[in-house]
C-alpha atoms as a PDB file:
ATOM      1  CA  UNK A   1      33.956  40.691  34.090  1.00  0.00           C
ATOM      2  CA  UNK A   2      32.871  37.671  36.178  1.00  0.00           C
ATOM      3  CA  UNK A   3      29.463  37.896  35.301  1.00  0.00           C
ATOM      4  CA  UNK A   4      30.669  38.471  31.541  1.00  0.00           C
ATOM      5  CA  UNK A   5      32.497  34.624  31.841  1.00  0.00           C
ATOM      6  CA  UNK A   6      30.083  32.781  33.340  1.00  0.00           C
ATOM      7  CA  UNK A   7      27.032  34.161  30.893  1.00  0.00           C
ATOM      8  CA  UNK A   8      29.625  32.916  27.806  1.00  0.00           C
ATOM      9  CA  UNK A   9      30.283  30.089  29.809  1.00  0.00           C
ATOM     10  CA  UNK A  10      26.753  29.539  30.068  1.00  0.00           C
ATOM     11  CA  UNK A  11      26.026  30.302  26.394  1.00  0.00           C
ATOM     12  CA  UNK A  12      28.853  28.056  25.312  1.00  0.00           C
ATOM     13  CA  UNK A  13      27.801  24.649  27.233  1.00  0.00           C
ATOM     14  CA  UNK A  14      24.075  25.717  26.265  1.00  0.00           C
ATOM     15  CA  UNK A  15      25.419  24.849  22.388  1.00  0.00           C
ATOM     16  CA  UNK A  16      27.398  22.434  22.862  1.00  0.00           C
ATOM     17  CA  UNK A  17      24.542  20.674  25.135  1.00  0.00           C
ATOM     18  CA  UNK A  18      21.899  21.202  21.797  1.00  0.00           C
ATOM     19  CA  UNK A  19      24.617  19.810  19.365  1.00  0.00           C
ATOM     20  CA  UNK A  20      25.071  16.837  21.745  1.00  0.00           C
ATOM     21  CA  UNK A  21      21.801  15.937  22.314  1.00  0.00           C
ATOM     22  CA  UNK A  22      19.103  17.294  19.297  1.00  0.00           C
ATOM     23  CA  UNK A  23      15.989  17.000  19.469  1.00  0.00           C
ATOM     24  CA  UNK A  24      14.539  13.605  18.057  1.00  0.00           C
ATOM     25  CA  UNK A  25      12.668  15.704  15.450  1.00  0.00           C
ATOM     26  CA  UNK A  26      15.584  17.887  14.092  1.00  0.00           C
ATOM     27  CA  UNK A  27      17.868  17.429  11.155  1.00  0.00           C
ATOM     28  CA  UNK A  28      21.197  15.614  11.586  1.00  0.00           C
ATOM     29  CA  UNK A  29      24.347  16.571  10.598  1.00  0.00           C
ATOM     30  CA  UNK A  30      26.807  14.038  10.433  1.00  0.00           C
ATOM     31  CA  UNK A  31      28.177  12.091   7.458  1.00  0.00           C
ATOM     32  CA  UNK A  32      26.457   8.919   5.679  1.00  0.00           C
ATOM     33  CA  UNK A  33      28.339   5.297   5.896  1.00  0.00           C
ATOM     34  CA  UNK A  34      25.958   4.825   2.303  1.00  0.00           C
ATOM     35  CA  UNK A  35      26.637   7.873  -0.083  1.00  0.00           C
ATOM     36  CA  UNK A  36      24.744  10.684  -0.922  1.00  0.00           C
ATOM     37  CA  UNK A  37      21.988   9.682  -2.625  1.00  0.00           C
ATOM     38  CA  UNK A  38      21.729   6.157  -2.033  1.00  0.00           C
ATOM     39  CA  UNK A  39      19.988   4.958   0.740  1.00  0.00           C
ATOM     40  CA  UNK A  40      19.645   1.441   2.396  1.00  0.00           C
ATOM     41  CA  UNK A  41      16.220   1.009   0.306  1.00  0.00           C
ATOM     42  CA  UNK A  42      17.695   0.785  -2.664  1.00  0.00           C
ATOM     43  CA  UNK A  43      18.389  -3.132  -3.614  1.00  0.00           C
ATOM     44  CA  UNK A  44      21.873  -1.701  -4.662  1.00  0.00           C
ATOM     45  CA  UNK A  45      22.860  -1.335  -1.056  1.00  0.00           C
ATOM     46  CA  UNK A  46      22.535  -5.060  -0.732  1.00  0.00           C
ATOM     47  CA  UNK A  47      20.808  -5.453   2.144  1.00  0.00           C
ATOM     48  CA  UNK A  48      17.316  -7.124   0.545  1.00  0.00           C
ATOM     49  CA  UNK A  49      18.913 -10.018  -0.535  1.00  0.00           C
ATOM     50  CA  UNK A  50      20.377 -11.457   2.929  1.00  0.00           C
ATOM     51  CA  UNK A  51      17.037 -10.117   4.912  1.00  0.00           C
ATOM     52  CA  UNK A  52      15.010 -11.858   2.207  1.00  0.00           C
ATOM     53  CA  UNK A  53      16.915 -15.350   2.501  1.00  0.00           C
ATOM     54  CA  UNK A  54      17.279 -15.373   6.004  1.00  0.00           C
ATOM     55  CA  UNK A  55      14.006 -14.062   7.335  1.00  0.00           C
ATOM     56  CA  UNK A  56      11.153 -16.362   6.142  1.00  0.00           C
ATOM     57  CA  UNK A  57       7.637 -15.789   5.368  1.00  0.00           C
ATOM     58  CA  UNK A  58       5.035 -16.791   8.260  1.00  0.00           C
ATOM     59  CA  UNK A  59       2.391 -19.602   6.346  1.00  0.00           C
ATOM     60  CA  UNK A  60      -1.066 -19.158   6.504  1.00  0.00           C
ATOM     61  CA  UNK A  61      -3.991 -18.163   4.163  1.00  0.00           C
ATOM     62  CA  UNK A  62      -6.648 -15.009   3.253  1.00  0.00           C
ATOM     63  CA  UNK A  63     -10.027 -14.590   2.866  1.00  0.00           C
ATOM     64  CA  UNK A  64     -11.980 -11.222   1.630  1.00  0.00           C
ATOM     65  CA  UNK A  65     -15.057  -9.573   3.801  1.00  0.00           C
ATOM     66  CA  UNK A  66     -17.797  -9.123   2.675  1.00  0.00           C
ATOM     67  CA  UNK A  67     -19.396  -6.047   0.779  1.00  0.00           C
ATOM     68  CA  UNK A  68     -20.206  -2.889   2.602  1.00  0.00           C
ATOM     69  CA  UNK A  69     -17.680  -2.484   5.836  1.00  0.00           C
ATOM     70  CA  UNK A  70     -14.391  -0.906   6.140  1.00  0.00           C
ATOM     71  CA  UNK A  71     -11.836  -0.346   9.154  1.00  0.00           C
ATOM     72  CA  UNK A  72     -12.681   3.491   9.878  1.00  0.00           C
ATOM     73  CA  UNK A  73      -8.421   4.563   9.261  1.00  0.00           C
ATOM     74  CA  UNK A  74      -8.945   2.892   5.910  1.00  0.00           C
ATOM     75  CA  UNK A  75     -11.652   5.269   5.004  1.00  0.00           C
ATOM     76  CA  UNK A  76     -10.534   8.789   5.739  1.00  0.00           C
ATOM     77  CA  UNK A  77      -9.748  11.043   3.422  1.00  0.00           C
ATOM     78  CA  UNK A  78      -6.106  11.706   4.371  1.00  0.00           C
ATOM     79  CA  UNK A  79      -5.442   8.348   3.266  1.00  0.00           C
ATOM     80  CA  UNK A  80      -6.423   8.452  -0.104  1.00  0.00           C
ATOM     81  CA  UNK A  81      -5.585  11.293  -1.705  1.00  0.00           C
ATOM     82  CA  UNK A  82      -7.941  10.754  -4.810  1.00  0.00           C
ATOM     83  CA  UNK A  83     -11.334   9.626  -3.178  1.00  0.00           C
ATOM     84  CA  UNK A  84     -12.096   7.686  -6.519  1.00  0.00           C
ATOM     85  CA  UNK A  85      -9.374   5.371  -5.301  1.00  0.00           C
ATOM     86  CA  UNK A  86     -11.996   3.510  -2.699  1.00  0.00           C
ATOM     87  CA  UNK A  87     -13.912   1.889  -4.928  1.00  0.00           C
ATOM     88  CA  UNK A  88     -10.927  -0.020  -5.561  1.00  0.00           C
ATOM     89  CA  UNK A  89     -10.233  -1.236  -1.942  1.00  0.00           C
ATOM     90  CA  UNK A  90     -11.106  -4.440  -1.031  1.00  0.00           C
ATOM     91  CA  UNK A  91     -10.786  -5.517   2.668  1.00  0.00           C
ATOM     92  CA  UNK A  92      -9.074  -8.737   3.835  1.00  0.00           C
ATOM     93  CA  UNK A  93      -8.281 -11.039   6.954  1.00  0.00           C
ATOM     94  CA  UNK A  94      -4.692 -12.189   6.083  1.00  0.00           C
ATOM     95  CA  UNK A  95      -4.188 -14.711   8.809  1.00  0.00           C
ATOM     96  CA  UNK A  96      -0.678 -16.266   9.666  1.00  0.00           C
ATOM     97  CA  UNK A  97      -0.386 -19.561  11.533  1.00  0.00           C
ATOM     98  CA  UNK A  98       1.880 -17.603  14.401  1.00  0.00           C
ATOM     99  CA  UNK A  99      -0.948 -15.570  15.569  1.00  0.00           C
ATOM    100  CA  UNK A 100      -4.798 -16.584  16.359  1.00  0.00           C
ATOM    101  CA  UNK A 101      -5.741 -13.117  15.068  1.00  0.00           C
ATOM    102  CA  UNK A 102      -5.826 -11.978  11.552  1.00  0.00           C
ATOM    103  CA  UNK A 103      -4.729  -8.910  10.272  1.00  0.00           C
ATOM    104  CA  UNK A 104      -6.602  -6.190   8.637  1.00  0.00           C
ATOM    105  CA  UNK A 105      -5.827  -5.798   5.049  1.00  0.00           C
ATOM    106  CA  UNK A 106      -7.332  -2.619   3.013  1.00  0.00           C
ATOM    107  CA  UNK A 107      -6.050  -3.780  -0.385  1.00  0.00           C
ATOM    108  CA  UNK A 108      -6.658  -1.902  -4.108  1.00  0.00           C
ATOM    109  CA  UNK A 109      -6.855  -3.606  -6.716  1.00  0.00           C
ATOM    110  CA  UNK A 110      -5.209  -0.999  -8.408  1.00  0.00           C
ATOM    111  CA  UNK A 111      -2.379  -1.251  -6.328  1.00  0.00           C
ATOM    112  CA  UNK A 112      -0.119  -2.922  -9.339  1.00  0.00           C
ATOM    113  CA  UNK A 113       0.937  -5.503  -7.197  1.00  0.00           C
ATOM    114  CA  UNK A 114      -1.112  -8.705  -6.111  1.00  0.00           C
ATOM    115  CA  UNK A 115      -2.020  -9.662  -2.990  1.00  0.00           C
ATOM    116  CA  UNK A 116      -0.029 -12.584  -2.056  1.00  0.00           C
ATOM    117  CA  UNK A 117       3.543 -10.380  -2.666  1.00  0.00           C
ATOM    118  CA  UNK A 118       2.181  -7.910   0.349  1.00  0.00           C
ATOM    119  CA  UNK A 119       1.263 -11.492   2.333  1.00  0.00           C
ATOM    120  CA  UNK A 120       4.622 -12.780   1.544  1.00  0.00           C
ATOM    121  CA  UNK A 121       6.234  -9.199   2.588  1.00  0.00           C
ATOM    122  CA  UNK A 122       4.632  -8.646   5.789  1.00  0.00           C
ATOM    123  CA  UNK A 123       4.812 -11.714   7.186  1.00  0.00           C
ATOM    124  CA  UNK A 124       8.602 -12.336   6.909  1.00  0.00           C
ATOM    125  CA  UNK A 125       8.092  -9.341   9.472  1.00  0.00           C
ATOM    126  CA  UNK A 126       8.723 -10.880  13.005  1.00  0.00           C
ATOM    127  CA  UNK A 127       5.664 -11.793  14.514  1.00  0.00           C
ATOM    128  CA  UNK A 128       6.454  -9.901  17.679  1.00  0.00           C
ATOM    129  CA  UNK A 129       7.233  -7.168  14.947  1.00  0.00           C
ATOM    130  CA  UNK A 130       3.801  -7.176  13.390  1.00  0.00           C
ATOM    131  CA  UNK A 131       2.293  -7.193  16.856  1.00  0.00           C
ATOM    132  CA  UNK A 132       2.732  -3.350  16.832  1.00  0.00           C
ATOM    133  CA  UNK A 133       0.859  -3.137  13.495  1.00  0.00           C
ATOM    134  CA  UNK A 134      -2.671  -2.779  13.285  1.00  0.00           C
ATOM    135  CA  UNK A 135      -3.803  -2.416   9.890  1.00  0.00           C
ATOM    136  CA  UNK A 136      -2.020  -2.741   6.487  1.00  0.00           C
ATOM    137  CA  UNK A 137      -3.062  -0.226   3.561  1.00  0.00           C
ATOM    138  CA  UNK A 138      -1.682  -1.121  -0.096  1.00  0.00           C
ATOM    139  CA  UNK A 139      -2.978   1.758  -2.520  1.00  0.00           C
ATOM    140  CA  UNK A 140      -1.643   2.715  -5.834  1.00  0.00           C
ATOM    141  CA  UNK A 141       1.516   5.016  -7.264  1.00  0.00           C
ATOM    142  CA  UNK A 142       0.062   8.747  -7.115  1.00  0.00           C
ATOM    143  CA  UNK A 143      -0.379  10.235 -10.168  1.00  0.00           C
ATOM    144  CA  UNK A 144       3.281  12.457 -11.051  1.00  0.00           C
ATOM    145  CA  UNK A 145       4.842  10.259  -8.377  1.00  0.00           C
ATOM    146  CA  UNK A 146       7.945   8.890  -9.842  1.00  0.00           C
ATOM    147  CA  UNK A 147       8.343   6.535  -6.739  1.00  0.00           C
ATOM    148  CA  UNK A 148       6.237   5.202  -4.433  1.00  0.00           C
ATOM    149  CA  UNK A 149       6.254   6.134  -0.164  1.00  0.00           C
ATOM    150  CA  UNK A 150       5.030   4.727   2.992  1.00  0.00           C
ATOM    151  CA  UNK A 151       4.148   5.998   6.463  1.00  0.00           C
ATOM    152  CA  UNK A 152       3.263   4.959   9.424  1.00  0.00           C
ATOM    153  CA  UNK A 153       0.040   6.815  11.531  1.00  0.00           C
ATOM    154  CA  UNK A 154      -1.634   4.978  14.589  1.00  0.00           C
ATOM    155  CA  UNK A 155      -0.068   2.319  13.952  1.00  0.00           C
ATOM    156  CA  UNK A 156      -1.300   1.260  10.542  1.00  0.00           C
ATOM    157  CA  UNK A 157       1.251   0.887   7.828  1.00  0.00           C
ATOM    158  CA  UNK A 158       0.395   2.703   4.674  1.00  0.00           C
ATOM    159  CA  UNK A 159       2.139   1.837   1.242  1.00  0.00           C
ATOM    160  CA  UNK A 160       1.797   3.047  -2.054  1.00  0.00           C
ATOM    161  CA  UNK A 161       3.071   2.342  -5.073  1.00  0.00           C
ATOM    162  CA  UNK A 162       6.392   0.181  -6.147  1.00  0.00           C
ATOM    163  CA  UNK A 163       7.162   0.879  -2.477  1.00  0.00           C
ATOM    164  CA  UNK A 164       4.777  -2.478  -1.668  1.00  0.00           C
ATOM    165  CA  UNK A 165       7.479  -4.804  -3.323  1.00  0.00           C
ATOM    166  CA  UNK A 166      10.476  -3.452  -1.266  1.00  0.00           C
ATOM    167  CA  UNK A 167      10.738  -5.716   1.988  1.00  0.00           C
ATOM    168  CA  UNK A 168      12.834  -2.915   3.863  1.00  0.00           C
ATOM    169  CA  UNK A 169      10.264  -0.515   3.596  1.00  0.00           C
ATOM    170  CA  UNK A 170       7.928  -2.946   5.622  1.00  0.00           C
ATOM    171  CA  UNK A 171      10.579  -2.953   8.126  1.00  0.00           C
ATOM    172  CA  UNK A 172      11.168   0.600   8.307  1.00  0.00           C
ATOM    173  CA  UNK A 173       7.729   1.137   8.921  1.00  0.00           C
ATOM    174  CA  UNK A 174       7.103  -1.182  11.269  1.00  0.00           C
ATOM    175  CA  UNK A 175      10.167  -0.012  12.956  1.00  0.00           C
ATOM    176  CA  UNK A 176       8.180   3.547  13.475  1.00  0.00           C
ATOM    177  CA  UNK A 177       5.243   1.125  14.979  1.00  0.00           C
ATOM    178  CA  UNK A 178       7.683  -0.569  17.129  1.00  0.00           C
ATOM    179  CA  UNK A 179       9.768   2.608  18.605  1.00  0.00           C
ATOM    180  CA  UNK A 180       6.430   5.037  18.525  1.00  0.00           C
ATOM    181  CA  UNK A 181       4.205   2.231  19.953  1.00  0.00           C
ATOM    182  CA  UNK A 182       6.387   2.070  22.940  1.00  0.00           C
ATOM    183  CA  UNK A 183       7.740  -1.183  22.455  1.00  0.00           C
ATOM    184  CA  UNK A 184      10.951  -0.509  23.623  1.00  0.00           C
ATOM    185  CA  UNK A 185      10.218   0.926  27.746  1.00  0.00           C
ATOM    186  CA  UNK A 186       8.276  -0.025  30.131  1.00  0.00           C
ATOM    187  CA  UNK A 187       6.180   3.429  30.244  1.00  0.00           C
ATOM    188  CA  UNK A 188       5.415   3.589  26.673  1.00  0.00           C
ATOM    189  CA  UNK A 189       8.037   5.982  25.851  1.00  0.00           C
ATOM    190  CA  UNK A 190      10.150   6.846  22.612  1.00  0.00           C
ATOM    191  CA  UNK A 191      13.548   5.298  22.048  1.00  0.00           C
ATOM    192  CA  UNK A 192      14.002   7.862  19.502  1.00  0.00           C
ATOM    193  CA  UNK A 193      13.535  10.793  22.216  1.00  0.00           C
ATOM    194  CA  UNK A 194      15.513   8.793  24.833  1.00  0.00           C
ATOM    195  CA  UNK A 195      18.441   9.321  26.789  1.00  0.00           C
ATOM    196  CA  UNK A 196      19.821   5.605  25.824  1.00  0.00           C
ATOM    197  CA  UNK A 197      19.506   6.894  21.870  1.00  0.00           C
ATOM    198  CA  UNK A 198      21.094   9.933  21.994  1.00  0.00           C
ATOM    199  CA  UNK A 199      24.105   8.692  23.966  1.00  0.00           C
ATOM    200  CA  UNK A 200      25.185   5.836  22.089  1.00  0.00           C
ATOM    201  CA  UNK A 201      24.313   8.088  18.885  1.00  0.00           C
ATOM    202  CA  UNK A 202      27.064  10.451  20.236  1.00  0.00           C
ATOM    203  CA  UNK A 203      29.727   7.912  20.398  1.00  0.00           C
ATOM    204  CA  UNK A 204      29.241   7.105  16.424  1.00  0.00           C
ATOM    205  CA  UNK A 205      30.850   9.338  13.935  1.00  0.00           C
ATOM    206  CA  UNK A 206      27.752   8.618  10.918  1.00  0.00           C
ATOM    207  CA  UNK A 207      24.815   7.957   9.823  1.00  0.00           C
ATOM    208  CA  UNK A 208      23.612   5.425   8.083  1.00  0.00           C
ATOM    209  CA  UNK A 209      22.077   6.837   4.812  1.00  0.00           C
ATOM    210  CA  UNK A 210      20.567   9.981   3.490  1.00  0.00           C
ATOM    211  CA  UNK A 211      17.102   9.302   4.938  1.00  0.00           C
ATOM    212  CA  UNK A 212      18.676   8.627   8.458  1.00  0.00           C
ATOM    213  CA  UNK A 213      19.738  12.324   8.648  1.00  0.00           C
ATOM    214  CA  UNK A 214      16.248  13.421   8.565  1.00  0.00           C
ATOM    215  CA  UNK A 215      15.349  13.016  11.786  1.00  0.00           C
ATOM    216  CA  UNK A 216      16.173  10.889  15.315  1.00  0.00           C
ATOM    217  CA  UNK A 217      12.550   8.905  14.238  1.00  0.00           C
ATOM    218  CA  UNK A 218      13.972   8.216  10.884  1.00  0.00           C
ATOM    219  CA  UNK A 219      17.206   7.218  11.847  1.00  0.00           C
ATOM    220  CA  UNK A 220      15.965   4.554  14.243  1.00  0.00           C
ATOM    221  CA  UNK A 221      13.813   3.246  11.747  1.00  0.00           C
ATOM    222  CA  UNK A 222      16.563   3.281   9.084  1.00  0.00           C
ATOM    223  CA  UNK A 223      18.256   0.897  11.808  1.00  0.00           C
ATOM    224  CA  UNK A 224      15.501  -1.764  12.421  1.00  0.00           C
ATOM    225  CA  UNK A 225      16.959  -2.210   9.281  1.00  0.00           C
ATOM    226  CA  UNK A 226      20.116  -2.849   9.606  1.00  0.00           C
ATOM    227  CA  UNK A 227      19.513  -4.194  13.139  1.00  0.00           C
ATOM    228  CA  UNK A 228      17.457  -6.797  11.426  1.00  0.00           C
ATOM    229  CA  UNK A 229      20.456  -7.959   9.087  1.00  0.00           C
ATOM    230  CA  UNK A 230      22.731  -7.803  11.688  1.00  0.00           C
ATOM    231  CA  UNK A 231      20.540 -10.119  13.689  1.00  0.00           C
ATOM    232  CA  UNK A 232      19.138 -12.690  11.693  1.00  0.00           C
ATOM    233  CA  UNK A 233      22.126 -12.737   8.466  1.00  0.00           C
ATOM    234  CA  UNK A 234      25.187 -15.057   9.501  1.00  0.00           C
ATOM    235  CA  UNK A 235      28.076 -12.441   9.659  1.00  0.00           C
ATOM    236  CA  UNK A 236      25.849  -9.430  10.497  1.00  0.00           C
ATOM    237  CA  UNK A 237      26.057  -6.192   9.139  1.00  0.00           C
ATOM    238  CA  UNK A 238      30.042  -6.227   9.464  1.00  0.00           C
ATOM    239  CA  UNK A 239      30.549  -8.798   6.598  1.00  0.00           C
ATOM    240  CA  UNK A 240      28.341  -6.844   3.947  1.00  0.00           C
ATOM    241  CA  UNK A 241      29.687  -2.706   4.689  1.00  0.00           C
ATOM    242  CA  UNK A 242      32.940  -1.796   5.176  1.00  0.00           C
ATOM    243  CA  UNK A 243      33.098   0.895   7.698  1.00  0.00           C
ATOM    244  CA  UNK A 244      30.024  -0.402   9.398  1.00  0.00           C
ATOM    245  CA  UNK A 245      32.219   0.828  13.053  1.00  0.00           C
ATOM    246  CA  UNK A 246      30.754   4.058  12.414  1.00  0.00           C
ATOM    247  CA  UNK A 247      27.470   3.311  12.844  1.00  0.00           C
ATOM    248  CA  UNK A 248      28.067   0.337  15.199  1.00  0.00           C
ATOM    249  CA  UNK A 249      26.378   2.042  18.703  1.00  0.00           C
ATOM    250  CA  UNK A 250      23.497   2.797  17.318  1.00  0.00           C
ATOM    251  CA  UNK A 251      22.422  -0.341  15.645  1.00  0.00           C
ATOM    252  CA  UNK A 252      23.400  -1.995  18.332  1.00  0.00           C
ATOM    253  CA  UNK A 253      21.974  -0.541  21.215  1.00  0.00           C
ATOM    254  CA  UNK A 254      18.624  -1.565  18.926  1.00  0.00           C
ATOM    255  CA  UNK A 255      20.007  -5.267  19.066  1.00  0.00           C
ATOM    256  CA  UNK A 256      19.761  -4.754  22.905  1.00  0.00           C
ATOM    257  CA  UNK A 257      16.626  -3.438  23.167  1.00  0.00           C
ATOM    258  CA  UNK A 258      15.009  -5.678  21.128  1.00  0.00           C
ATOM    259  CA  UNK A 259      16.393  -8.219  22.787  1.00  0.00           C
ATOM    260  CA  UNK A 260      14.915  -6.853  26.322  1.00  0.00           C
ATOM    261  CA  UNK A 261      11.599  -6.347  24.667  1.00  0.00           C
ATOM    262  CA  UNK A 262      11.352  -9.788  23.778  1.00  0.00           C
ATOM    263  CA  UNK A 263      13.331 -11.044  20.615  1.00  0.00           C
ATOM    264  CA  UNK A 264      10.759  -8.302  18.544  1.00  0.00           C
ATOM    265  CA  UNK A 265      13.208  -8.443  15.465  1.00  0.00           C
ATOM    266  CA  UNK A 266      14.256 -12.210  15.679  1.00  0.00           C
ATOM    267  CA  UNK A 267      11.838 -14.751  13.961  1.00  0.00           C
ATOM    268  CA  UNK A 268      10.275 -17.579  15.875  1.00  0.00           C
ATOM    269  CA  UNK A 269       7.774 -17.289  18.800  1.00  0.00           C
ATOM    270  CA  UNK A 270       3.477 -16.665  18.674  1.00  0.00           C
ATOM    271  CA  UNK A 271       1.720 -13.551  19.320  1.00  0.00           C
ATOM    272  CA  UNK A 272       0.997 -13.346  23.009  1.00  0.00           C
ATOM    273  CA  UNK A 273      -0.111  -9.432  22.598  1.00  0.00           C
ATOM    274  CA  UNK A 274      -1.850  -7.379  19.178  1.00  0.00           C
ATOM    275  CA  UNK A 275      -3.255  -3.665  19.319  1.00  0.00           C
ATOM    276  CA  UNK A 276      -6.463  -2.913  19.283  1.00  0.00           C
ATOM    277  CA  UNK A 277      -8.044  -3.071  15.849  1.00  0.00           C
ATOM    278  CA  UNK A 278      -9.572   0.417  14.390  1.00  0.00           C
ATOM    279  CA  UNK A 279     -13.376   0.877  14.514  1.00  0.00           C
ATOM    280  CA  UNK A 280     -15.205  -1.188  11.436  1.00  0.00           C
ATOM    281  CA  UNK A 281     -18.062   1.062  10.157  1.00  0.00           C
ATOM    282  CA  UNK A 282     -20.424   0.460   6.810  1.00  0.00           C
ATOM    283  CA  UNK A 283     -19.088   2.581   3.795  1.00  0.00           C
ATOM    284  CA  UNK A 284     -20.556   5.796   4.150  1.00  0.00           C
ATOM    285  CA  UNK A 285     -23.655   6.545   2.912  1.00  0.00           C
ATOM    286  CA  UNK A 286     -22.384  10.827   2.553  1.00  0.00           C
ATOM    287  CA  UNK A 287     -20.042   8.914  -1.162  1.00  0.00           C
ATOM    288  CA  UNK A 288     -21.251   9.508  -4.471  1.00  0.00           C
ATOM    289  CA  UNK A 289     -22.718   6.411  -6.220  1.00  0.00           C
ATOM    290  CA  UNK A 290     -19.708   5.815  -8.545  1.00  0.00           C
ATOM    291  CA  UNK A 291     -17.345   5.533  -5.614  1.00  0.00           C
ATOM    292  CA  UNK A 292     -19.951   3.789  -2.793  1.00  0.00           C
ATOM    293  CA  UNK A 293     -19.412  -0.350  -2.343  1.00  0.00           C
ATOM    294  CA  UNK A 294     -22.710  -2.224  -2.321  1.00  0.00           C
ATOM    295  CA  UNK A 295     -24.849  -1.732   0.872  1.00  0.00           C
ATOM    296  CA  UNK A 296     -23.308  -4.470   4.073  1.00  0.00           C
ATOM    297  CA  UNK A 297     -24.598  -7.441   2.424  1.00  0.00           C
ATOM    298  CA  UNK A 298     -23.204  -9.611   5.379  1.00  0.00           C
ATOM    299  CA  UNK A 299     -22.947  -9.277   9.217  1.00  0.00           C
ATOM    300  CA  UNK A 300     -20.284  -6.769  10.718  1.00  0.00           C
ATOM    301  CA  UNK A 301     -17.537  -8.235  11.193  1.00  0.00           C
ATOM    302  CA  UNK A 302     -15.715  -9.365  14.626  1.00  0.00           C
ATOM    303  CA  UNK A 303     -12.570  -8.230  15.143  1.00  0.00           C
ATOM    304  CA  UNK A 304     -12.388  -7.794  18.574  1.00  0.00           C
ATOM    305  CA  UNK A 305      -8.976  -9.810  19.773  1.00  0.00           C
ATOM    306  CA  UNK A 306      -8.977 -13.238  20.167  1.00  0.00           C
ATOM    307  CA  UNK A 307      -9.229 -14.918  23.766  1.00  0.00           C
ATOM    308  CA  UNK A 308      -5.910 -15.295  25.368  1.00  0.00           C
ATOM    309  CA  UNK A 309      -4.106 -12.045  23.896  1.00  0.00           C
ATOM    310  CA  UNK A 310      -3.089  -9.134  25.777  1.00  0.00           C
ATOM    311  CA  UNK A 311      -4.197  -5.522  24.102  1.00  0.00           C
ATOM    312  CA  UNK A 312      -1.260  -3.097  22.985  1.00  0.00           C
ATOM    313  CA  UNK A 313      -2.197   0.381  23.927  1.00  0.00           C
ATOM    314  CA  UNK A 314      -3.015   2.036  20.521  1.00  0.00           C
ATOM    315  CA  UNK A 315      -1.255   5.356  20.529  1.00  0.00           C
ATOM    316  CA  UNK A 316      -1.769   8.633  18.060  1.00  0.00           C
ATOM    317  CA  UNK A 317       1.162   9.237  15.315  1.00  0.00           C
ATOM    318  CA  UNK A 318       1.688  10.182  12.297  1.00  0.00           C
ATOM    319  CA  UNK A 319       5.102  10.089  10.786  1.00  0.00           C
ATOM    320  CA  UNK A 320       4.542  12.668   8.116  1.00  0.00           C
ATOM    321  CA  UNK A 321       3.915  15.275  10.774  1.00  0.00           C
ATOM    322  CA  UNK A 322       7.611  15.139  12.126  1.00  0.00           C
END
């Protein structure tokens, strides 16, 4: 009868121990602070306005490559799902006066949405945010799509659709960059996977929104968002939600992380650090005519880091595999 305890007993805390602590890629379970179908996204929720006002966009300018050459990530095939859709792409430097390196743009012109919205966009992202970004696709709304999506893989951002105009969606992703790139330890690990997360997770009785529940990755990126009103919106995320208690330990343990890490969500600062940028490689010559650019018709391009920065280890994700 002993024996019969202590294997219950074991059973028992064995539960209780996976219901405490999930893993970082399984569902949760607890109630939303948004409702049911609405999540933080939606302009609705109010958050765009105050992140929009109160985080400003970096100045600088643009300026197009030449025909022929293409960041390797921005031609595989997993990133466009109709290969027709690279003739479209055009490739640009967009460079921000807070950095001394440019980032990698892999823009279609098909996209529905100019070029100067996604430079606006991504650069009210905290330049010790878009640090952990290496390059930015912008392709078009898939065909049947009724919304647009984003992901985040190696750390490129990749955007299609009406998603391109929604500034919380470029700092959801870049949250992904941020907690998958390591940003947030010292030996490159996940926050989402961490002891830290799951204990102050514990000690909150919801969620924040539909998407949050999907996963421990999700969630955390769900609350650079709210972290990043909290932050940077006079009153924080306690003058716009009622109930915001709920959720408080986990946004907040973000505020403290990002403090540690360096101010990553708070604007202001340079670039001392970028990661690595992808491989550039001539359009292959394996495309069919109709969808090949023009032969190189100018040098390669350099875009090995500038002098002075340190290099962010470049690490191997994709969100849509979790």
């Amino acid at each position: 009868m002993h024996f019969l305890y202590l294997e219950l007993a074991v059973v028992l805390f064995s539960t209780l121990s996976k219901c405490d602590n999930p893993s970082y890629q399984d569902k949760l379970t607890k109630p939303t602070l948004y409702p049911d179908g609405t999540n933080i996204f939606d302009p609705s929720a109010g958050l765009q306005q105050g992140l929009k006002a109160h985080l400003p966009p970096a100045t600088g300018s643009m300026d197009q490559w030449g025909d022929g050459w293409i960041p390797k990530a921005c031609a595989a095939p997993d990133s466009h799902k109709n290969p027709l859709q690279l003739k479209d792409i055009q490739v640009w430097n967009f460079h921000y006066d807070d950095c001394p390196q440019p980032w990698i743009v892999c823009y279609n012109t098909k996209s529905g949405y100019h070029r100067s919205t996604v430079f606006d966009l991504f650069g009210r992202l905290p330049v010790k945010t878009r640090a952990y970004v290496r390059t930015l696709m912008i392709l078009p709304q898939e065909a049947g799509e009724a919304t647009g999506y984003a992901y985040t893989q190696n750390q490129d951002i990749v955007i299609y659709g009406n998603d391109i105009e929604n500034l919380m969606v470029y700092i959801h992703e870049s949250g992904h960059a941020l907690d998958l790139g390591g940003a947030y330890s010292s030996d490159g690990s996940y926050l989402s996977s961490s002891d830290d997360w799951l204990k102050y997770y514990n000690q909150d009785s919801e969620v924040v929104d539909g998407y949050a529940k999907t996963n421990q990755l999700e969630n955390v990126a769900q609350n650079h968002i709210i972290s990043s009103y909290n932050l940077n919106v006079p009153g924080g995320f306690g003058a716009l939600k009622a109930g915001w208690q709920k959720i408080s330990h986990q946004y907040t343990l973000l505020d403290q992380k990002q403090s540690k890490a360096g101010d990553r969500l708070i604007p202001g600062g340079v670039c001392g650090k970028r990661v690595k940028n992808d491989e550039i490689i001539p359009f292959p010559s394996t495309w069919t005519s109709r969808i090949m650019k023009k032969s190189p018709t100018s040098e390669k391009p350099n875009v090995d880091l500038a002098p002075g920065l340190d290099t962010i280890p470049s690490r191997n994700f994709d969100t849509r595999e979790f």
